[in-house]
N, C-alpha and C. Protein backbone atom coordinates (compact mmCIF):
# COMPACT_ATOMS: atom_id res chain seq x y z
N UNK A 1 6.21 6.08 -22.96
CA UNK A 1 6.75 5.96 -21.62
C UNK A 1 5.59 5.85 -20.62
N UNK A 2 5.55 4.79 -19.78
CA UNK A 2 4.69 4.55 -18.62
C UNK A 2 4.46 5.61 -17.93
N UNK A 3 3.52 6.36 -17.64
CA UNK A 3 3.70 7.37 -15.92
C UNK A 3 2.96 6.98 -14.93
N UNK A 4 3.77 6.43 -13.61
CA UNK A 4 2.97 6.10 -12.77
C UNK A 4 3.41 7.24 -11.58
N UNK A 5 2.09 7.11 -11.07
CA UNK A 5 2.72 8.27 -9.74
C UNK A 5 3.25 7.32 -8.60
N UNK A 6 4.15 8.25 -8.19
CA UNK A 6 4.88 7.00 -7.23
C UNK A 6 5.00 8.22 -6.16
N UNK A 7 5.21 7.26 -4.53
CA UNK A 7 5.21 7.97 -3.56
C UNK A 7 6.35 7.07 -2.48
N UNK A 8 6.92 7.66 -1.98
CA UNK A 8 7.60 6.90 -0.83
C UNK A 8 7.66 7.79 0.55
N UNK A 9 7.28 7.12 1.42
CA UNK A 9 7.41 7.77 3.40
C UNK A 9 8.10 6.34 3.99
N UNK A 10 8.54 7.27 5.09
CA UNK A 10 9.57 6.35 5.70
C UNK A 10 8.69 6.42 7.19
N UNK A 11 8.93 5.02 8.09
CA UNK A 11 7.90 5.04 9.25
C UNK A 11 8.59 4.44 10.03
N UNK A 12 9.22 4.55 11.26
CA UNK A 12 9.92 4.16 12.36
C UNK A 12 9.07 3.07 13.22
N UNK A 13 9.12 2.40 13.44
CA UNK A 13 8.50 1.77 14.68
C UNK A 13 9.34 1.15 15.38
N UNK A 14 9.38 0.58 16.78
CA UNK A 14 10.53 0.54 17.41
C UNK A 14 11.86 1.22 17.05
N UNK A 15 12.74 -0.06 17.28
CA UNK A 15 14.12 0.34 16.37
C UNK A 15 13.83 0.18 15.01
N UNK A 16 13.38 0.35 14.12
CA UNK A 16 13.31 -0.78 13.02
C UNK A 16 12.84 0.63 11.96
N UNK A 17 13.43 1.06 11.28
CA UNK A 17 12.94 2.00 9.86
C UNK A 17 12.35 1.18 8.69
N UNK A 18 10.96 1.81 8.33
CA UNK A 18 10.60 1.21 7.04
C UNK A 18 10.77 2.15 6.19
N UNK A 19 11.18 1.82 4.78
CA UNK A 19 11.06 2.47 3.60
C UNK A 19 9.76 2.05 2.96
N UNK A 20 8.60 2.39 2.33
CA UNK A 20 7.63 2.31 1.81
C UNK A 20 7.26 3.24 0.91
N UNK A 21 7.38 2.27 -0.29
CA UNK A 21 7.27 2.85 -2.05
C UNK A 21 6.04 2.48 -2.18
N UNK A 22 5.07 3.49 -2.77
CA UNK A 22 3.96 3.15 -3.54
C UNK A 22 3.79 3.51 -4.91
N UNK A 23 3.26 2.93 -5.44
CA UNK A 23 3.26 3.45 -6.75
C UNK A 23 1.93 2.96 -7.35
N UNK A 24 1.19 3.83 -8.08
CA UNK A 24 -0.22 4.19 -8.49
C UNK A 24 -0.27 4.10 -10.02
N UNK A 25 -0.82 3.43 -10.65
CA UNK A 25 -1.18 3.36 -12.08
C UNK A 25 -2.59 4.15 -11.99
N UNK A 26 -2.20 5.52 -12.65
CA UNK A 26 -2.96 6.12 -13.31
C UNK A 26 -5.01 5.51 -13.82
N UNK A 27 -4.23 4.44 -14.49
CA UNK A 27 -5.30 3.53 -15.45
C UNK A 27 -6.12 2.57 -14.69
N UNK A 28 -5.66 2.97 -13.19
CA UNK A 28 -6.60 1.41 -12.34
C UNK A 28 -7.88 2.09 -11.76
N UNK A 29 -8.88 1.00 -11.97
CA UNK A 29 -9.60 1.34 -11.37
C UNK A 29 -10.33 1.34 -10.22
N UNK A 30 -9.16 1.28 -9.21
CA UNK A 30 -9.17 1.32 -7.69
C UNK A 30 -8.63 2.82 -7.39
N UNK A 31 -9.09 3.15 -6.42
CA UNK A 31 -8.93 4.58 -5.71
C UNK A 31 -7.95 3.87 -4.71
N UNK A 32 -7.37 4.39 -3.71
CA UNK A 32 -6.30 4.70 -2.60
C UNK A 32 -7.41 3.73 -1.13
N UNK A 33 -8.70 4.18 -1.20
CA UNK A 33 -9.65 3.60 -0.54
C UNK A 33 -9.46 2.19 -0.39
N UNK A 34 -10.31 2.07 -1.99
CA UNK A 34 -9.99 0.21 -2.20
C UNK A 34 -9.01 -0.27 -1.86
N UNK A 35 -8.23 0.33 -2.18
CA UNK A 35 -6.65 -0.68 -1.76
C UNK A 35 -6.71 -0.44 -0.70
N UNK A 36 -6.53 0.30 0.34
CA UNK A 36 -6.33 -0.14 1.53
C UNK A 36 -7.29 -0.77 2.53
N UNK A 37 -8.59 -0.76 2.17
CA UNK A 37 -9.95 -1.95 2.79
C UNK A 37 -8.97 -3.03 1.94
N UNK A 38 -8.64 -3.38 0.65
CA UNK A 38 -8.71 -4.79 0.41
C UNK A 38 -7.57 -5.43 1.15
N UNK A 39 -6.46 -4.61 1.38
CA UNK A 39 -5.10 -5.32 2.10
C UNK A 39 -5.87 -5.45 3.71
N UNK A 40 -6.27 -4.53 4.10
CA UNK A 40 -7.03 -4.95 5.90
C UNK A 40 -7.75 -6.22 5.69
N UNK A 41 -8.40 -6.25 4.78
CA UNK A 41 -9.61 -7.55 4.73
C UNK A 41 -8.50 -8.55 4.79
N UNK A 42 -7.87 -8.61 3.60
CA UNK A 42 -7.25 -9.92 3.42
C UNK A 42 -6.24 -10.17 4.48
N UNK A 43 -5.52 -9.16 5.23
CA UNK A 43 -4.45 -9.51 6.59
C UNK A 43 -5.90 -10.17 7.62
N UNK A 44 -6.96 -9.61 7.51
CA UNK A 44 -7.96 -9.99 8.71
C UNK A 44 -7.98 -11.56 8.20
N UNK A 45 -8.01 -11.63 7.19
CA UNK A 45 -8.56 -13.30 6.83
C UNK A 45 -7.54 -14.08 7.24
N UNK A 46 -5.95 -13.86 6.95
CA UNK A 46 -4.87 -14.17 7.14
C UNK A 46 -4.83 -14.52 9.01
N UNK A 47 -5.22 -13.81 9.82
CA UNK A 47 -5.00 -13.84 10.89
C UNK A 47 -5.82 -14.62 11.24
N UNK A 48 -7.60 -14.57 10.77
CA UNK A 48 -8.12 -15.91 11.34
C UNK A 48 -7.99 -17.15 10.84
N UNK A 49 -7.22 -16.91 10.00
CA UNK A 49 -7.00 -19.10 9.27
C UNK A 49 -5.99 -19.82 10.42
């Protein structure tokens, strides 16, 4: 059986509720860090094209 740690928070902005599931494989070898520099980088790249 797989175990991944999984997390979910919920975040209001305006009217608008988000549900936000994360879920973490144990076996990667990215920390919580990496992932979130690599999603900023790549929305930054996204915004200047």
């Amino acid at each position: 059986m797989k175990k991944d740690i999984t997390s979910a928070t919920e975040y209001k902005i305006g009217h608008t509720k988000y549900i936000v599931n994360l879920v973490f494989n144990p076996k990667s070898s990215e920390n919580i860090s990496d992932i979130v520099k690599r999603l900023i980088e790549r929305d930054i790249k996204k915004q200047a094209a």
